[in-house]
C-alpha atoms as a PDB file:
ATOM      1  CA  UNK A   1       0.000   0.000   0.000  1.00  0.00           C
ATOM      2  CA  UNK A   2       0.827   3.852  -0.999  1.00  0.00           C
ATOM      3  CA  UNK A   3       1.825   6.554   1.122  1.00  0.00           C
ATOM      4  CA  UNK A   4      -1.985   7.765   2.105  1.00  0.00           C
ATOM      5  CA  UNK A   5      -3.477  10.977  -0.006  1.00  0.00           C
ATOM      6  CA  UNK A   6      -2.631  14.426   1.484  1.00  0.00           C
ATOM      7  CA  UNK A   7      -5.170  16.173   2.933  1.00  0.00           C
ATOM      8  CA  UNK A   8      -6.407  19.271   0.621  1.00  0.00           C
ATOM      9  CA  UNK A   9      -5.089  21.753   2.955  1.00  0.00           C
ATOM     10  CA  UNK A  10      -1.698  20.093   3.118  1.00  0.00           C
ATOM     11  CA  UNK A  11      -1.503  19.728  -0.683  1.00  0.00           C
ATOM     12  CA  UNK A  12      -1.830  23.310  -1.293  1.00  0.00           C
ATOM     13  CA  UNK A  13       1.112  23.681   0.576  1.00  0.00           C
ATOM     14  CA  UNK A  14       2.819  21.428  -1.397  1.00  0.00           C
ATOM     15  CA  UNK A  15       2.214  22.725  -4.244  1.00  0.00           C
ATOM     16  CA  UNK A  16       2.829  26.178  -3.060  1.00  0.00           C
ATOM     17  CA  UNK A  17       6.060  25.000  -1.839  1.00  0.00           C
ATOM     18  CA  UNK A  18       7.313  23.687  -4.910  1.00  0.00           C
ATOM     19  CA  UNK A  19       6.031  26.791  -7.344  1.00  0.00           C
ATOM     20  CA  UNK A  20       7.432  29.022  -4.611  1.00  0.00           C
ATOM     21  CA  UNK A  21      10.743  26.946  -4.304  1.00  0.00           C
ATOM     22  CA  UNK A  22      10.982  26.426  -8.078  1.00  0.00           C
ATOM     23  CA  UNK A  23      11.012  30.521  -8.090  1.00  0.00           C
ATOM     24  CA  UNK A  24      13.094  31.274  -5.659  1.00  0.00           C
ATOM     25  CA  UNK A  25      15.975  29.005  -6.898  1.00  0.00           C
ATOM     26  CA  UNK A  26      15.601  30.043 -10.716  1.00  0.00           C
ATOM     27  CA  UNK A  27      16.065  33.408  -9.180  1.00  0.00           C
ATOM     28  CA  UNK A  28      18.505  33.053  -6.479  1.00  0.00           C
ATOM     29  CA  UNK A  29      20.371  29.986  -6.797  1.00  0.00           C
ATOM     30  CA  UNK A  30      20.039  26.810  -5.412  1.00  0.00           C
ATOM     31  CA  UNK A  31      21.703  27.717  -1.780  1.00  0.00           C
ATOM     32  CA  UNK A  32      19.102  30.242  -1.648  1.00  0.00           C
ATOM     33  CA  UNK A  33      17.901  30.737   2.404  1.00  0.00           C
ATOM     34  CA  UNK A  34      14.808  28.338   2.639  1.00  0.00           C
ATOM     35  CA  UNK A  35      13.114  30.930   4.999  1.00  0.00           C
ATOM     36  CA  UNK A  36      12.768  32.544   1.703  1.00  0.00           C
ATOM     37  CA  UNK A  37      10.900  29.705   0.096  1.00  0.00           C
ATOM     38  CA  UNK A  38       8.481  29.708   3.392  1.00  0.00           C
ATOM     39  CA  UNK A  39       7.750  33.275   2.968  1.00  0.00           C
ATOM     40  CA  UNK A  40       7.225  33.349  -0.801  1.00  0.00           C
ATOM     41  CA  UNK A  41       4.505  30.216  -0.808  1.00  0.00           C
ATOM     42  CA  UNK A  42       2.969  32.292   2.585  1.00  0.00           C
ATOM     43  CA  UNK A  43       3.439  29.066   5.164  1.00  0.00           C
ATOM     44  CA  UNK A  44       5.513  29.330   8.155  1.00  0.00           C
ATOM     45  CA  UNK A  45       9.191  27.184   8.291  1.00  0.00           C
ATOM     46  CA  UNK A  46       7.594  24.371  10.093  1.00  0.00           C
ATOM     47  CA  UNK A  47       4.856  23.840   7.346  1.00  0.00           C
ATOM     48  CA  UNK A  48       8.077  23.619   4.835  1.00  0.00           C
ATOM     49  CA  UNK A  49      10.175  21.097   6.855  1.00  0.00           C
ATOM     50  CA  UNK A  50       7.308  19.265   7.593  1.00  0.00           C
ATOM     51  CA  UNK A  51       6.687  18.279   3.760  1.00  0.00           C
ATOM     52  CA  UNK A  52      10.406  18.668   2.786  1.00  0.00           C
ATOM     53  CA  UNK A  53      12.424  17.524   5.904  1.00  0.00           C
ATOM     54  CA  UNK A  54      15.781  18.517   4.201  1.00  0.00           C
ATOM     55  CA  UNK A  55      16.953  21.150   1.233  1.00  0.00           C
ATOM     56  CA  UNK A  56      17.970  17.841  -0.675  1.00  0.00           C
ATOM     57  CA  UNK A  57      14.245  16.766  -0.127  1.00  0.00           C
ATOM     58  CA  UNK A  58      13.104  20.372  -1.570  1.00  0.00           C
ATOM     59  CA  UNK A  59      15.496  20.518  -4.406  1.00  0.00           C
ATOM     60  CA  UNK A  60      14.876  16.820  -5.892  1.00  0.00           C
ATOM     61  CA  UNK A  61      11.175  17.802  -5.537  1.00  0.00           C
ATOM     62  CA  UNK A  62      11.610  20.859  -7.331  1.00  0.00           C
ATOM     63  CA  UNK A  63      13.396  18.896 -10.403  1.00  0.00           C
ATOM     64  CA  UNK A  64      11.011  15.749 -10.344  1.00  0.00           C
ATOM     65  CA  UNK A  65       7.706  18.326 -10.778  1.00  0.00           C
ATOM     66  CA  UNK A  66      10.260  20.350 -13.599  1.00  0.00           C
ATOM     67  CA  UNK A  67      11.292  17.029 -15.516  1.00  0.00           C
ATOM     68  CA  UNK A  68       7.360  15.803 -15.105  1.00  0.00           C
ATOM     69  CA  UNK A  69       6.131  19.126 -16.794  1.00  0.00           C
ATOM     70  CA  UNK A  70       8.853  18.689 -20.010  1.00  0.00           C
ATOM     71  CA  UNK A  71       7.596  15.084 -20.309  1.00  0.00           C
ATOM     72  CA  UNK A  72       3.647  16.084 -20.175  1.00  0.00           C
ATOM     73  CA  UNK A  73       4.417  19.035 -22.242  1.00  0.00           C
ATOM     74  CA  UNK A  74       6.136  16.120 -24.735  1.00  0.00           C
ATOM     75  CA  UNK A  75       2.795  14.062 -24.161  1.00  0.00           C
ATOM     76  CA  UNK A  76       0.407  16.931 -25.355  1.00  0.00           C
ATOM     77  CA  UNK A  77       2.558  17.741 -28.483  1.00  0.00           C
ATOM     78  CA  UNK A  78       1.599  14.083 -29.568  1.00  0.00           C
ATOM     79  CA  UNK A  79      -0.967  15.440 -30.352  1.00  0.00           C
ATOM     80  CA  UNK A  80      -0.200  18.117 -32.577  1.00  0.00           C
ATOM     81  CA  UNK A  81      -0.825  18.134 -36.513  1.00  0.00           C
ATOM     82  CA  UNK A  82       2.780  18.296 -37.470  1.00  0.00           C
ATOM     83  CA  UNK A  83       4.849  15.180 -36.310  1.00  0.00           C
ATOM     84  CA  UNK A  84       7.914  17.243 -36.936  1.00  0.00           C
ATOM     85  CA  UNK A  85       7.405  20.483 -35.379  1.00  0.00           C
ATOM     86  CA  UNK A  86       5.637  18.671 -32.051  1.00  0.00           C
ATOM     87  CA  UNK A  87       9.581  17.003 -31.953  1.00  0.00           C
ATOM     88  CA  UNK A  88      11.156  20.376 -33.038  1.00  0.00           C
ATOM     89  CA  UNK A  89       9.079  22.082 -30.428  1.00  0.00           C
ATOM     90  CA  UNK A  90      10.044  19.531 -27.626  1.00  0.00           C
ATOM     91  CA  UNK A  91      13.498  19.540 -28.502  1.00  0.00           C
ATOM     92  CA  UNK A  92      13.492  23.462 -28.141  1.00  0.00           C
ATOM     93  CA  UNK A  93      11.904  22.596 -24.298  1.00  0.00           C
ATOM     94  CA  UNK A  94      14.328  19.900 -23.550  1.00  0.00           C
ATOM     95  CA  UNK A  95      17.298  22.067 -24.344  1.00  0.00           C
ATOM     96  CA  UNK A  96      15.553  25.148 -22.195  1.00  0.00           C
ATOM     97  CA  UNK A  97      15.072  22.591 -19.652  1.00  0.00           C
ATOM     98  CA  UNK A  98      18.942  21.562 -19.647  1.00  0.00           C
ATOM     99  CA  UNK A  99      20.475  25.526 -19.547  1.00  0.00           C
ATOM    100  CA  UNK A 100      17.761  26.576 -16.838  1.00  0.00           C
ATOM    101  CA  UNK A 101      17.138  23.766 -14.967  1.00  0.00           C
ATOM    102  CA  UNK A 102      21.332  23.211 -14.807  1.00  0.00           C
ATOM    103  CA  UNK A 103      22.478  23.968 -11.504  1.00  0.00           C
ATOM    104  CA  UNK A 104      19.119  22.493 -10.138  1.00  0.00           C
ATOM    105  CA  UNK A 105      20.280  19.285 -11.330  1.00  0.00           C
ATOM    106  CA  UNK A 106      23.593  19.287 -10.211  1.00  0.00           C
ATOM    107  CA  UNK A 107      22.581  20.595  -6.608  1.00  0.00           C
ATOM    108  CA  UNK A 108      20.116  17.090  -6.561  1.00  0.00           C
ATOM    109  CA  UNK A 109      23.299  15.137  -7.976  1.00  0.00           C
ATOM    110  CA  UNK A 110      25.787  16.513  -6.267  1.00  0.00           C
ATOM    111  CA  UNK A 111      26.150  13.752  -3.246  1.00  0.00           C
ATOM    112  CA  UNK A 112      25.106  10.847  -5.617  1.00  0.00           C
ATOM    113  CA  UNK A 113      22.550   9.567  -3.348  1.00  0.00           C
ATOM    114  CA  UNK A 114      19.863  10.311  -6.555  1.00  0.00           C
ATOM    115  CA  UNK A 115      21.437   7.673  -8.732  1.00  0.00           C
ATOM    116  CA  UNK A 116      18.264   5.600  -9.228  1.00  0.00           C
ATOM    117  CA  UNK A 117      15.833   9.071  -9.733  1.00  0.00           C
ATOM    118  CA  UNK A 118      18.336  10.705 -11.886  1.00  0.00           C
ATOM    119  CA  UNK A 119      17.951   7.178 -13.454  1.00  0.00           C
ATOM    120  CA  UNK A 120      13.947   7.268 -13.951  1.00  0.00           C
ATOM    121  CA  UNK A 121      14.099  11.132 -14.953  1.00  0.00           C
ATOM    122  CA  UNK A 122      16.108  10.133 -17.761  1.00  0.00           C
ATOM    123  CA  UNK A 123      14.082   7.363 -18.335  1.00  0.00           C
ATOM    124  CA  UNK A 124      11.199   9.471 -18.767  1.00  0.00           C
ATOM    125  CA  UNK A 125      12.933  12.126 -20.952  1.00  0.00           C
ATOM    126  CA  UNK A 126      14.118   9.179 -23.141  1.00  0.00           C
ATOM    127  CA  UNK A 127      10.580   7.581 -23.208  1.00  0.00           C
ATOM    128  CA  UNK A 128       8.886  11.093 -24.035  1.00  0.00           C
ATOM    129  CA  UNK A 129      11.167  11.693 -27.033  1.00  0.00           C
ATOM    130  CA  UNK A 130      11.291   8.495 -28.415  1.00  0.00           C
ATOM    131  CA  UNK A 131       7.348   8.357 -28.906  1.00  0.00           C
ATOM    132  CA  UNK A 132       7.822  11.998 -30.426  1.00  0.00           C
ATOM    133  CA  UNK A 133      10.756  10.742 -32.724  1.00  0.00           C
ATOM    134  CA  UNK A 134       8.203   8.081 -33.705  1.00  0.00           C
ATOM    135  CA  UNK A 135       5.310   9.197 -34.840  1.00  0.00           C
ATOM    136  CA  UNK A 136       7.665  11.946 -36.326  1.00  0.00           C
ATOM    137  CA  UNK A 137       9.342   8.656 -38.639  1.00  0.00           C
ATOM    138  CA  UNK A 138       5.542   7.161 -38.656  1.00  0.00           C
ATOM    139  CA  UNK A 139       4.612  10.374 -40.679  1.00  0.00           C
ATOM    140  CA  UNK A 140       7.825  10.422 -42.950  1.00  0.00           C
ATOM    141  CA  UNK A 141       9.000  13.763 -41.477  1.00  0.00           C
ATOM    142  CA  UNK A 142      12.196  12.501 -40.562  1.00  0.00           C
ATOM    143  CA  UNK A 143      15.022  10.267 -41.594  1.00  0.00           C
ATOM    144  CA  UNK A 144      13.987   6.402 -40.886  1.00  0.00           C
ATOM    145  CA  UNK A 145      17.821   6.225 -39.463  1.00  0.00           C
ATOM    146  CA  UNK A 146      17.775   8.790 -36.392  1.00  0.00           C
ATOM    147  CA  UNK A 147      18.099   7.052 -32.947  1.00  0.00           C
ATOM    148  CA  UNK A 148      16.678   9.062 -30.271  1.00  0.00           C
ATOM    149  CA  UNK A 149      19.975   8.774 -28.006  1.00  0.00           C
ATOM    150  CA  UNK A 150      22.191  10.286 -30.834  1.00  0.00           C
ATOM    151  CA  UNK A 151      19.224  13.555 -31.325  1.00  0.00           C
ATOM    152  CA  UNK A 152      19.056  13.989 -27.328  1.00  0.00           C
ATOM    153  CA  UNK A 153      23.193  14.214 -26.853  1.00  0.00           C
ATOM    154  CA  UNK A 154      23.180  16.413 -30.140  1.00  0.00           C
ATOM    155  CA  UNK A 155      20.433  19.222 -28.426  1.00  0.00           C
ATOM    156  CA  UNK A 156      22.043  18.650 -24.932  1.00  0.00           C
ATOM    157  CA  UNK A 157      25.355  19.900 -26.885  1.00  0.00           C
ATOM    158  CA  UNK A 158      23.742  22.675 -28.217  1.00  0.00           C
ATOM    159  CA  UNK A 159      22.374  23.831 -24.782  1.00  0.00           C
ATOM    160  CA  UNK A 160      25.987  23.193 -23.264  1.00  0.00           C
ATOM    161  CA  UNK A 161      27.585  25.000 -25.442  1.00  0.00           C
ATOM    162  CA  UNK A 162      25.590  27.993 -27.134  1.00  0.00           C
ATOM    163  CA  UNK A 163      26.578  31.190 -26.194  1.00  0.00           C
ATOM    164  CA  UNK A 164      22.615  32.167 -25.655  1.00  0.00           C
ATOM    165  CA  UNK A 165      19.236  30.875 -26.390  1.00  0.00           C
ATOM    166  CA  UNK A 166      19.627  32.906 -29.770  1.00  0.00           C
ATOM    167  CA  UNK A 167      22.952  31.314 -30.726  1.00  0.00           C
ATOM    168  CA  UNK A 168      21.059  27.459 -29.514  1.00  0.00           C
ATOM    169  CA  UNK A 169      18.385  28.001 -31.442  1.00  0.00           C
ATOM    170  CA  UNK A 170      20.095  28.809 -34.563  1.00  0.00           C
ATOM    171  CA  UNK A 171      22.230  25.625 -34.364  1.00  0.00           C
ATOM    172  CA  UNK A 172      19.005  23.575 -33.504  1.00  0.00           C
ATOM    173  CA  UNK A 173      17.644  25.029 -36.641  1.00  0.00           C
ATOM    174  CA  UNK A 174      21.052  23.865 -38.560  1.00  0.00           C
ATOM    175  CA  UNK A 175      19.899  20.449 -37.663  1.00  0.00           C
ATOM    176  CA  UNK A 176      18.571  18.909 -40.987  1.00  0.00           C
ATOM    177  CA  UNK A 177      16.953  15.493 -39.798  1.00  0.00           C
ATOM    178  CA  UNK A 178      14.542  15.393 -43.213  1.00  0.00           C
ATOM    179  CA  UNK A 179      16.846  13.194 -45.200  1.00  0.00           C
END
């Protein structure tokens, strides 16, 4: 049996919690004061380290609820008329979600106690584009030949190294993945 269902009070703490959390350390850095994080969701400290008994517990939060957006923002585009611009389009999110989301990652990392979620995360990033790559190859959009591993270390190359989102969108666009 599952942990038990929060109550609805509690969950809009949560939640609060992690929006407010997610803000503060886009803003200020991951070492940012967690009193701040308590005062920007409006709960008091003990609310906070009551649902996230440690920073580490707040931070890997914070990048589970960012990967599960990219991957749900991946599902919807399945949807989309053009195979090739829903993979474009998720491509452009996955490589916004590796420059912004950076140091958040490597603060969760950083001990290596989050082998086995760091694991699953990438496990769901893989699964997301792979169904996008797909139905992108179902549609003849792209090249029959592209392996999903080889088009996620290209874009996570681009976001490493581009200069800017201008410059890493230009060399995403140089990517020619019709033939």
């Amino acid at each position: 049996m599952g942990p038990r269902p929060r109550r609805a009070d509690a969950q809009r703490n949560y939640d609060r919690l992690l929006a407010a959390a997610a803000r503060v350390f886009a803003e200020r850095g991951t070492d940012a004061p967690l009193d701040d994080v308590a005062r920007r969701a409006e709960v008091g400290n003990a609310t906070m380290y009551r649902h996230f008994p440690t920073r580490t517990d707040l931070l890997v939060a914070v990048y589970a609820d960012e990967v599960s957006q990219l991957c749900a923002g991946g599902q919807a585009l399945l949807a989309a008329e053009s195979p090739a611009e829903a993979l474009h389009e998720w491509l452009r999110l996955f490589m916004d979600h590796i420059t912004s989301k950076r140091d958040l990652a490597l603060a969760v990392t950083d001990d290596g106690s989050a082998t086995a979620l760091v694991a699953e995360w990438h496990a769901s990033m893989l699964t997301t584009a792979s169904a996008l790559l797909d139905a992108a190859k179902r549609a003849g959009a792209v090249r029959a030949d592209l392996d999903v591993r080889d088009l996620l270390t290209l874009v996570r190359g681009i976001a490493l190294a581009a200069a800017d989102r201008t410059q890493a969108d230009r060399l995403l666009a140089l990517i020619d993945w019709s033939r």
